[in-house]
PDB file of N, CA and C in Angstrom:
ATOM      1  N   UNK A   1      37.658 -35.696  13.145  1.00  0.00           N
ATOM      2  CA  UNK A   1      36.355 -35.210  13.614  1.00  0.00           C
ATOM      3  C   UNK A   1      35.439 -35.022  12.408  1.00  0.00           C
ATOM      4  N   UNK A   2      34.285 -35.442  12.411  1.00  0.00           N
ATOM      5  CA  UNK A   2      33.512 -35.283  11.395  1.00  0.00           C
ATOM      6  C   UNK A   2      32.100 -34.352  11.966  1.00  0.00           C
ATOM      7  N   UNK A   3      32.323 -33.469  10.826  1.00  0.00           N
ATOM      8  CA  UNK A   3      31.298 -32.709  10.471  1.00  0.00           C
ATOM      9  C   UNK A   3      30.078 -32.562  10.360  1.00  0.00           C
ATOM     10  N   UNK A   4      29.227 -31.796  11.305  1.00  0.00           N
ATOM     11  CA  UNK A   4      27.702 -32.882  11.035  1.00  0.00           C
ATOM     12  C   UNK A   4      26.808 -31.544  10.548  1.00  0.00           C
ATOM     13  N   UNK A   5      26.229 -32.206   9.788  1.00  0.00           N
ATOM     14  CA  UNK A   5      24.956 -31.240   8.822  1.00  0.00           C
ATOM     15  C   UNK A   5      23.926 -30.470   9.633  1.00  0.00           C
ATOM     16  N   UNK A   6      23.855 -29.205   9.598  1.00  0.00           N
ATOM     17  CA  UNK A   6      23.161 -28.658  10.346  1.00  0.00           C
ATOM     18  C   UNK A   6      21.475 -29.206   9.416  1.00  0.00           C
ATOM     19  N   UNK A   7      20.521 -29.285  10.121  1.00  0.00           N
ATOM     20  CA  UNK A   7      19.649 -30.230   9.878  1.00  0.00           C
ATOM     21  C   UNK A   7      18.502 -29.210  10.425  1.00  0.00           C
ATOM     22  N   UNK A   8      18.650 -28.682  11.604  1.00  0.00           N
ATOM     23  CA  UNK A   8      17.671 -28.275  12.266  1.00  0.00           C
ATOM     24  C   UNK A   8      17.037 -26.772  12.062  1.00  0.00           C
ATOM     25  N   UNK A   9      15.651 -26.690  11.779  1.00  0.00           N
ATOM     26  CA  UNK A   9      15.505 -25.287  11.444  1.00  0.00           C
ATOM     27  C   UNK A   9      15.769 -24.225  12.433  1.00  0.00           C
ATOM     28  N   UNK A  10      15.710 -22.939  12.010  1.00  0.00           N
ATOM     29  CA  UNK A  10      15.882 -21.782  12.772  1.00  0.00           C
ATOM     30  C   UNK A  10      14.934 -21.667  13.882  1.00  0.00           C
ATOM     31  N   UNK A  11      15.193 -20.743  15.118  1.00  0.00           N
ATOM     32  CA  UNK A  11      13.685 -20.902  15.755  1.00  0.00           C
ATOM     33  C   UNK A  11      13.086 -19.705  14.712  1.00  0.00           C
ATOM     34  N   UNK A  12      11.751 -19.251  15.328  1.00  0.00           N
ATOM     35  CA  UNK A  12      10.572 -18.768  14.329  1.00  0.00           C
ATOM     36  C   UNK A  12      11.469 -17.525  14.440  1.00  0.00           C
ATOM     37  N   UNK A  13      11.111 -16.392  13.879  1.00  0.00           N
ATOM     38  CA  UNK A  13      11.574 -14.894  14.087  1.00  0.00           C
ATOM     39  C   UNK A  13      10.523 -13.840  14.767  1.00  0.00           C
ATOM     40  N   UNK A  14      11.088 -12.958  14.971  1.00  0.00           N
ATOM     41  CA  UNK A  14      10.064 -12.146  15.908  1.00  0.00           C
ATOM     42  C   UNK A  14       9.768 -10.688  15.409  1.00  0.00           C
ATOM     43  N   UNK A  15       8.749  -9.932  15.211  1.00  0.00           N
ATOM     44  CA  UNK A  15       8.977  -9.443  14.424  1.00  0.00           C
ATOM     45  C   UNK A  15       8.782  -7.870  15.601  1.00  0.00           C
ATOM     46  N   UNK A  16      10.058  -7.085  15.993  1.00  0.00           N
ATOM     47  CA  UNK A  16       9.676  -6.124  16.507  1.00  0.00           C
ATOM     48  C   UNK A  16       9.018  -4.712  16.472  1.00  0.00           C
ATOM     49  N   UNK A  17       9.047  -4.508  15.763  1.00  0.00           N
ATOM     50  CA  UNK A  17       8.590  -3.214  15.133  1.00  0.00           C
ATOM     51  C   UNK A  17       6.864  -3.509  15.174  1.00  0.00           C
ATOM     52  N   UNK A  18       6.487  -1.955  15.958  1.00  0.00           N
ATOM     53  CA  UNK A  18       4.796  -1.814  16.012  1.00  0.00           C
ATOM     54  C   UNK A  18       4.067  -1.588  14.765  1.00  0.00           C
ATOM     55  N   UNK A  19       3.594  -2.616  14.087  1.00  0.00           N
ATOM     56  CA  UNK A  19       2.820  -1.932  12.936  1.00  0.00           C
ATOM     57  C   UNK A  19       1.753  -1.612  12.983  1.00  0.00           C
ATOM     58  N   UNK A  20       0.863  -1.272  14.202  1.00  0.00           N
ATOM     59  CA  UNK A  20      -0.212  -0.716  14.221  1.00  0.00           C
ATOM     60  C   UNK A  20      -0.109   0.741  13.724  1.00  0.00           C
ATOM     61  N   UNK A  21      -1.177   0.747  12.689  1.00  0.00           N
ATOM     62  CA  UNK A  21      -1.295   1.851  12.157  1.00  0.00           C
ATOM     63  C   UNK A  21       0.125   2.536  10.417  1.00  0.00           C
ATOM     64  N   UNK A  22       0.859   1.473  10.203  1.00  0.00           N
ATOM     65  CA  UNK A  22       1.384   1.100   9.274  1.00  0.00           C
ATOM     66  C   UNK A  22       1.473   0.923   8.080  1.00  0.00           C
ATOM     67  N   UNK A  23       0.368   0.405   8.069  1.00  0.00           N
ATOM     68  CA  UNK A  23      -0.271   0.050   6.527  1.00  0.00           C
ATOM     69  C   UNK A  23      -0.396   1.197   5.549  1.00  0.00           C
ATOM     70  N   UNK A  24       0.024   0.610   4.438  1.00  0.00           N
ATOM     71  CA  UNK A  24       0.192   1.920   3.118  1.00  0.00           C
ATOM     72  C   UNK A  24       1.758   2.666   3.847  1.00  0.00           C
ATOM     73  N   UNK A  25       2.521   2.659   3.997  1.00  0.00           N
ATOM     74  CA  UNK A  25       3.595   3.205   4.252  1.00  0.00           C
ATOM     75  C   UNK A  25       5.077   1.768   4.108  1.00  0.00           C
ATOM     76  N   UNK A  26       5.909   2.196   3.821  1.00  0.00           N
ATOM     77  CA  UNK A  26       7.389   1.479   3.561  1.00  0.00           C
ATOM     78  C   UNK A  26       8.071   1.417   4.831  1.00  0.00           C
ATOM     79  N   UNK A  27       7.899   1.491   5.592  1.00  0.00           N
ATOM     80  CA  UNK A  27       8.344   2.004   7.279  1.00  0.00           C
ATOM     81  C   UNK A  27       9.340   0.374   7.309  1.00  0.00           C
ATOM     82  N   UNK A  28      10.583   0.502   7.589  1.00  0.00           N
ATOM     83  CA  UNK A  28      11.865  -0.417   8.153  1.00  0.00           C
ATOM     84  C   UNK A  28      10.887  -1.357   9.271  1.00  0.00           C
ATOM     85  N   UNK A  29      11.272  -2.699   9.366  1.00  0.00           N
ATOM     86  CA  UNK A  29      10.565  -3.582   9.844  1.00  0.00           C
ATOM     87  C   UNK A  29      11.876  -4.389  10.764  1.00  0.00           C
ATOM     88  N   UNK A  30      12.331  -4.222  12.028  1.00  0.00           N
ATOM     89  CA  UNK A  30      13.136  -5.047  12.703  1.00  0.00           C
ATOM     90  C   UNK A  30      12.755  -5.909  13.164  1.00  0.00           C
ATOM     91  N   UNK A  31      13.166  -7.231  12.827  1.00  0.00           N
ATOM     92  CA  UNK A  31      12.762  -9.079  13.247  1.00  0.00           C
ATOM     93  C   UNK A  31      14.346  -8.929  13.694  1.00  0.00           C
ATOM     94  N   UNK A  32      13.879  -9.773  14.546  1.00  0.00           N
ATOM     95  CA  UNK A  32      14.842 -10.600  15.519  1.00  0.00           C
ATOM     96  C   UNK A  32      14.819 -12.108  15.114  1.00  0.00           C
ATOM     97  N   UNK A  33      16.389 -12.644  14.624  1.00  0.00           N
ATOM     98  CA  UNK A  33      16.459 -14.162  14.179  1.00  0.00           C
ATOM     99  C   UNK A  33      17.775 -14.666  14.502  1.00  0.00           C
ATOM    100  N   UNK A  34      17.643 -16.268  13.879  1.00  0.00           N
ATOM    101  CA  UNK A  34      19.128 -16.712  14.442  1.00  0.00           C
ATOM    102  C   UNK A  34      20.156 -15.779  13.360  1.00  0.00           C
ATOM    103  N   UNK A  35      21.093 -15.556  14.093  1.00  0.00           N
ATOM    104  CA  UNK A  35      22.108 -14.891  13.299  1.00  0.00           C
ATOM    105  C   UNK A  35      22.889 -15.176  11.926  1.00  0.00           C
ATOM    106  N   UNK A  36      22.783 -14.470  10.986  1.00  0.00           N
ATOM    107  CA  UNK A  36      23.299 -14.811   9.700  1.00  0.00           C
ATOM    108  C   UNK A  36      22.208 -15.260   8.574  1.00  0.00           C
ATOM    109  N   UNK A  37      21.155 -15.657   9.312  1.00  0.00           N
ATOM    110  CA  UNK A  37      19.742 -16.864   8.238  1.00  0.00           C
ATOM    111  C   UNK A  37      19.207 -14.832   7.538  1.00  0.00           C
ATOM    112  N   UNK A  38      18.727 -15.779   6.470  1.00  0.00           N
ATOM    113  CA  UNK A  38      17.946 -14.592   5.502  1.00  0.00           C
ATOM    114  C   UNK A  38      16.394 -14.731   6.145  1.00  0.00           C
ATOM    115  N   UNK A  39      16.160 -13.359   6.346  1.00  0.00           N
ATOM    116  CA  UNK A  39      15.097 -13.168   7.202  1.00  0.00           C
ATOM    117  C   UNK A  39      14.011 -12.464   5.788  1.00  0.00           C
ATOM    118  N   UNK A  40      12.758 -13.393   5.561  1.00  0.00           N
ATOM    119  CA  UNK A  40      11.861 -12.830   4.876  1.00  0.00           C
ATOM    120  C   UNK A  40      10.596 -12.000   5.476  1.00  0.00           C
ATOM    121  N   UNK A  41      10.015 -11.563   4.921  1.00  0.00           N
ATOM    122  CA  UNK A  41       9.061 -10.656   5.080  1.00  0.00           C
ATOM    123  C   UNK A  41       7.817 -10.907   4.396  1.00  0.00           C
ATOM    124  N   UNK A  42       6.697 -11.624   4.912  1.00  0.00           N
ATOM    125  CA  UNK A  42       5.217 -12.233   4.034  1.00  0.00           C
ATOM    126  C   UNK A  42       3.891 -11.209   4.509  1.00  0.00           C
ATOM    127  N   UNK A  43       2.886 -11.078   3.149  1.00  0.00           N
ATOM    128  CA  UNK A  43       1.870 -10.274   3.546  1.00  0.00           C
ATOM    129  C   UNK A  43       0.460 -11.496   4.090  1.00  0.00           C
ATOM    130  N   UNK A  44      -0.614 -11.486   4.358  1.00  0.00           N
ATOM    131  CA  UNK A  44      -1.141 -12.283   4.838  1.00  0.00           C
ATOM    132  C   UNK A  44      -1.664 -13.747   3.868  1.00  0.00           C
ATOM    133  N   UNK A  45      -1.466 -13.018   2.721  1.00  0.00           N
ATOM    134  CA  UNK A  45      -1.226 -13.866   1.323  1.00  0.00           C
ATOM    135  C   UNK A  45      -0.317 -14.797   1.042  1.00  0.00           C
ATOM    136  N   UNK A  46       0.989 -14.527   1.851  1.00  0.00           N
ATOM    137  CA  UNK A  46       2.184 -15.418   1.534  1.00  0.00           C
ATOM    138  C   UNK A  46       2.769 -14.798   0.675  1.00  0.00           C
ATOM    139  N   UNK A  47       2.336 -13.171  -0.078  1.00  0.00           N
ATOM    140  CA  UNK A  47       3.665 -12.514  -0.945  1.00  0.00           C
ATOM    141  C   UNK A  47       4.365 -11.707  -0.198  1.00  0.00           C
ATOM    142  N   UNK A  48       5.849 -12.544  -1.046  1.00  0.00           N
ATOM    143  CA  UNK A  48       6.760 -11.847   0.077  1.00  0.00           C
ATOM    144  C   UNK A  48       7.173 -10.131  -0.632  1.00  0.00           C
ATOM    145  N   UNK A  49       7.097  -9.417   0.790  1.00  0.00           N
ATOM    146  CA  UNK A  49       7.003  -8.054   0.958  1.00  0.00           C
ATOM    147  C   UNK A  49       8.672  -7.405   1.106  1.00  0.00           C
ATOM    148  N   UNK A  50       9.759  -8.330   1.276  1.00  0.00           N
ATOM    149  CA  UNK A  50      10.705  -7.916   1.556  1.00  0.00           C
ATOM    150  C   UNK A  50      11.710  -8.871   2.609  1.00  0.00           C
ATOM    151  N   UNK A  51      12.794  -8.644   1.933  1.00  0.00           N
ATOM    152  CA  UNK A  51      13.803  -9.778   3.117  1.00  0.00           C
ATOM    153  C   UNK A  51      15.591  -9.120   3.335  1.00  0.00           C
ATOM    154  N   UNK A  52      15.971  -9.644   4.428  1.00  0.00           N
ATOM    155  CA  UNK A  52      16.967  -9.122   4.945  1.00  0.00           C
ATOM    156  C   UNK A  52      18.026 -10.169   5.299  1.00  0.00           C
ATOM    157  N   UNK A  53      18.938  -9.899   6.154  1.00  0.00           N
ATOM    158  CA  UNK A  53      19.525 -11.019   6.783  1.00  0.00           C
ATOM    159  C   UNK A  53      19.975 -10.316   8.465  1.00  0.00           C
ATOM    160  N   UNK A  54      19.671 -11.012   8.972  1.00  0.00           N
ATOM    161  CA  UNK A  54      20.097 -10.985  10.537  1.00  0.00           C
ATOM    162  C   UNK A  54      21.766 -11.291  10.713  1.00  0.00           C
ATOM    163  N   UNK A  55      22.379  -9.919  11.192  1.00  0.00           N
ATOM    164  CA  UNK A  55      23.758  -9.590  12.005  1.00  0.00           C
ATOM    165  C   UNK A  55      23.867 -10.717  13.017  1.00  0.00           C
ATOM    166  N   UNK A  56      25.102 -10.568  13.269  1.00  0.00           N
ATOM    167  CA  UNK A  56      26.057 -10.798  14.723  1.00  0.00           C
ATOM    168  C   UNK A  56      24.835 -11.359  15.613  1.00  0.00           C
ATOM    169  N   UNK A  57      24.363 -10.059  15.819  1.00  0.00           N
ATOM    170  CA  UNK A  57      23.103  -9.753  16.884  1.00  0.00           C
ATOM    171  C   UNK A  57      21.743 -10.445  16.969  1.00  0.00           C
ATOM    172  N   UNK A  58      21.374 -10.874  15.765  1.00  0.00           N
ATOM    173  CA  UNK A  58      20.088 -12.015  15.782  1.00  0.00           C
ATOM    174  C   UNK A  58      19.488 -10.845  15.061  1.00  0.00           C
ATOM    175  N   UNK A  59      19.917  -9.313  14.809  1.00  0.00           N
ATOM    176  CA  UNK A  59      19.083  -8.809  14.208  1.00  0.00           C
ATOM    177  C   UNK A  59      18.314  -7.772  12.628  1.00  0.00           C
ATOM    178  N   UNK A  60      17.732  -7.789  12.094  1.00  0.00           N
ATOM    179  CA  UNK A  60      17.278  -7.460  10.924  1.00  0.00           C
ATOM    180  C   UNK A  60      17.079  -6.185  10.677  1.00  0.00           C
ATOM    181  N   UNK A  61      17.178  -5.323  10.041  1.00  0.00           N
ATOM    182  CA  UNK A  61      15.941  -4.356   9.513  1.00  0.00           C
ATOM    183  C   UNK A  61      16.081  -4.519   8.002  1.00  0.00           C
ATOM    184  N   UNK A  62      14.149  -4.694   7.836  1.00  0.00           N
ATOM    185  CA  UNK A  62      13.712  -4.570   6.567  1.00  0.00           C
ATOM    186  C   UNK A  62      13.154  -4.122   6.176  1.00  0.00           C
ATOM    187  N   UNK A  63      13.443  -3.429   4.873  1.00  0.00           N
ATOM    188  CA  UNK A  63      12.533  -2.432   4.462  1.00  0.00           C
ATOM    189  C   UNK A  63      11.746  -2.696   2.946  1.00  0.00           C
ATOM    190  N   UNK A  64      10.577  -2.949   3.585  1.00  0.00           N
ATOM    191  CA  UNK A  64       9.656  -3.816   2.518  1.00  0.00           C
ATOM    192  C   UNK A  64       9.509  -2.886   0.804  1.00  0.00           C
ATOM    193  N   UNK A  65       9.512  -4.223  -0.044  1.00  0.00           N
ATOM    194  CA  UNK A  65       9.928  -3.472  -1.391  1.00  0.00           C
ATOM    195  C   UNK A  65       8.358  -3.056  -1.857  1.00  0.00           C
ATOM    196  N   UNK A  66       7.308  -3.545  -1.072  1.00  0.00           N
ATOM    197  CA  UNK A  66       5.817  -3.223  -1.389  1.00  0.00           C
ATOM    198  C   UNK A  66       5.398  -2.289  -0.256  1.00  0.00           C
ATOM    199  N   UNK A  67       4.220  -1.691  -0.233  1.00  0.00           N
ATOM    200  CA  UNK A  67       3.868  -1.142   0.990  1.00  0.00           C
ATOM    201  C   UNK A  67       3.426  -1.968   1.950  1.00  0.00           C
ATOM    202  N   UNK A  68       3.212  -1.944   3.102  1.00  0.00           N
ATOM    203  CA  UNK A  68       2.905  -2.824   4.233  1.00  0.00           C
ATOM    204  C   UNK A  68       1.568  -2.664   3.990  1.00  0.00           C
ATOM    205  N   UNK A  69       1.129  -3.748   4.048  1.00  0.00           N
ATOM    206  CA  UNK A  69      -0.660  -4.445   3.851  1.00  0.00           C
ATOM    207  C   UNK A  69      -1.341  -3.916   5.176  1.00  0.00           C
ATOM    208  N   UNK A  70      -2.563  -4.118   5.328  1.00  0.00           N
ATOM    209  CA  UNK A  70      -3.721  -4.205   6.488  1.00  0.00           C
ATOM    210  C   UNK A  70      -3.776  -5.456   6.622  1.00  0.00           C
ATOM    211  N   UNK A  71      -3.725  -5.710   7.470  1.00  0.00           N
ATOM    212  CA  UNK A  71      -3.455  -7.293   8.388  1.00  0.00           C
ATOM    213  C   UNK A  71      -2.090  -7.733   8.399  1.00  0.00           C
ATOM    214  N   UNK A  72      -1.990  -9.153   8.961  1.00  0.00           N
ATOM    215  CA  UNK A  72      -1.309  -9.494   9.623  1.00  0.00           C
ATOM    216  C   UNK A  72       0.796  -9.626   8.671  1.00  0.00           C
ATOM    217  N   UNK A  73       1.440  -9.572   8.344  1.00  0.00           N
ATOM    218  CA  UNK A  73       2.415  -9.603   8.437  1.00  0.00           C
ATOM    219  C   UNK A  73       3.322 -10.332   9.216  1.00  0.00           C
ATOM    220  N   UNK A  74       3.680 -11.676   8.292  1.00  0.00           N
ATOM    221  CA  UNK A  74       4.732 -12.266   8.973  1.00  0.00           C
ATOM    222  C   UNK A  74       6.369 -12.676   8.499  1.00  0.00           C
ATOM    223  N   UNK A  75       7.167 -13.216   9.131  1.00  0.00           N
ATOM    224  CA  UNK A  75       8.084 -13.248   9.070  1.00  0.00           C
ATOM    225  C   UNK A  75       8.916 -14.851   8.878  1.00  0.00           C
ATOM    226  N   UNK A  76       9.767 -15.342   8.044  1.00  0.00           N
ATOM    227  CA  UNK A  76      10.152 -16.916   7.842  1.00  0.00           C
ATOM    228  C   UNK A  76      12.147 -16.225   8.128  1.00  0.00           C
ATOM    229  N   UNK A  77      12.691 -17.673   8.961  1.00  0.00           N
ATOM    230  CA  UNK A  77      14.174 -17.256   8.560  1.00  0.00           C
ATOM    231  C   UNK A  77      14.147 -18.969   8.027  1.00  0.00           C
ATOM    232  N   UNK A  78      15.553 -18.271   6.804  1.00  0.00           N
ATOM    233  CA  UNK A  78      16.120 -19.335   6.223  1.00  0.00           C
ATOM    234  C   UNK A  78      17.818 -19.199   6.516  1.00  0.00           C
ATOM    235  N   UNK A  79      18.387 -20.335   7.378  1.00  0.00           N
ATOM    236  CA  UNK A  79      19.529 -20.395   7.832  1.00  0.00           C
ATOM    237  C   UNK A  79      20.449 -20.960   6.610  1.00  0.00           C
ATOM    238  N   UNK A  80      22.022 -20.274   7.168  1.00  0.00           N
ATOM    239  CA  UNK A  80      22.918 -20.797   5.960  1.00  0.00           C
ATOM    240  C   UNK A  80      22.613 -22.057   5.105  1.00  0.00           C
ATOM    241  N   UNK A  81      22.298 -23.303   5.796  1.00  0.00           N
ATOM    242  CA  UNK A  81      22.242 -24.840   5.206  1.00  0.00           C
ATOM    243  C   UNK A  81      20.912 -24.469   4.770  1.00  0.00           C
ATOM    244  N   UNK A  82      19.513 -23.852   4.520  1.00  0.00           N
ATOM    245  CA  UNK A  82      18.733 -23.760   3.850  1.00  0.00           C
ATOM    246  C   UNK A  82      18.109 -24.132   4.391  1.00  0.00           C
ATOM    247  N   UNK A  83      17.618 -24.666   5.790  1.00  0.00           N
ATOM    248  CA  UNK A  83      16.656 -24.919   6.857  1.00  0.00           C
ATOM    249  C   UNK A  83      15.919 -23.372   7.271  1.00  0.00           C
ATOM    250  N   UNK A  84      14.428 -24.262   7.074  1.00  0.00           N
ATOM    251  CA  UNK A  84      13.351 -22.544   6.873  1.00  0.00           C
ATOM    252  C   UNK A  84      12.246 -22.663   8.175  1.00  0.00           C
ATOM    253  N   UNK A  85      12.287 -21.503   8.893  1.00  0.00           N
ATOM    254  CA  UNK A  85      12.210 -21.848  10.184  1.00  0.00           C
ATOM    255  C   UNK A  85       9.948 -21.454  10.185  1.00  0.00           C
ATOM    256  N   UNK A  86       9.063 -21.566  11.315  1.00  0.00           N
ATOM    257  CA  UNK A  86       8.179 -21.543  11.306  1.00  0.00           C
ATOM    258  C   UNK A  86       7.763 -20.521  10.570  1.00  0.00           C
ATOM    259  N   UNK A  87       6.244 -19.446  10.582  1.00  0.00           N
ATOM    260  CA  UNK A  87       6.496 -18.286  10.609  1.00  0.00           C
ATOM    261  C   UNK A  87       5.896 -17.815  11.808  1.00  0.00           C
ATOM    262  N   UNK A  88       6.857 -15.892  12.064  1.00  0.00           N
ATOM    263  CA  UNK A  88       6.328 -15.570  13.337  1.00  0.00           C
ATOM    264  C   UNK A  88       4.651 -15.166  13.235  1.00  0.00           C
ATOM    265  N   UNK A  89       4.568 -15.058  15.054  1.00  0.00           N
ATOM    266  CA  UNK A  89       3.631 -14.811  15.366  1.00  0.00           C
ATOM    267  C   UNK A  89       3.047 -13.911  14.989  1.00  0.00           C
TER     268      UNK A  89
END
């Protein structure tokens, strides 16, 4: 049986946690991803704010090494084979 290369990216991640009203504070950030992929953390800039890896469960908490920005905040997973998935919504 031969082995086939995982090829395909992660789906996007989701990022649960309400950050309305957030900003300027370190507050734990739970994304939901495929299980095991390193789950990053981007400010609306593209600097990344902090990254984790998603459990068993598909799920994360991260706790950003900067303070959480005003605006938008998103999220990239990168799965074991190094396939880097959209970013979330």
């Amino acid at each position: 049986e031969k082995a086939t290369e995982d090829t395909k990216a992660p789906a996007k991640p989701e990022i649960k946690t309400d950050l309305t009203d957030k900003a300027g504070t370190k507050t734990p950030v739970e994304v939901t991803a495929e299980p095991g992929s390193k789950v990053e953390l981007f400010d609306k800039d593209g600097n990344k704010i902090g990254e984790g890896v998603a459990d068993e469960n598909g799920k994360a908490t991260i706790t950003p090494t900067k303070e959480l920005p005003a605006g938008d905040v998103t999220a990239k997973a990168t799965d074991p084979a190094g396939n880097v998935s959209e970013p979330s919504d």
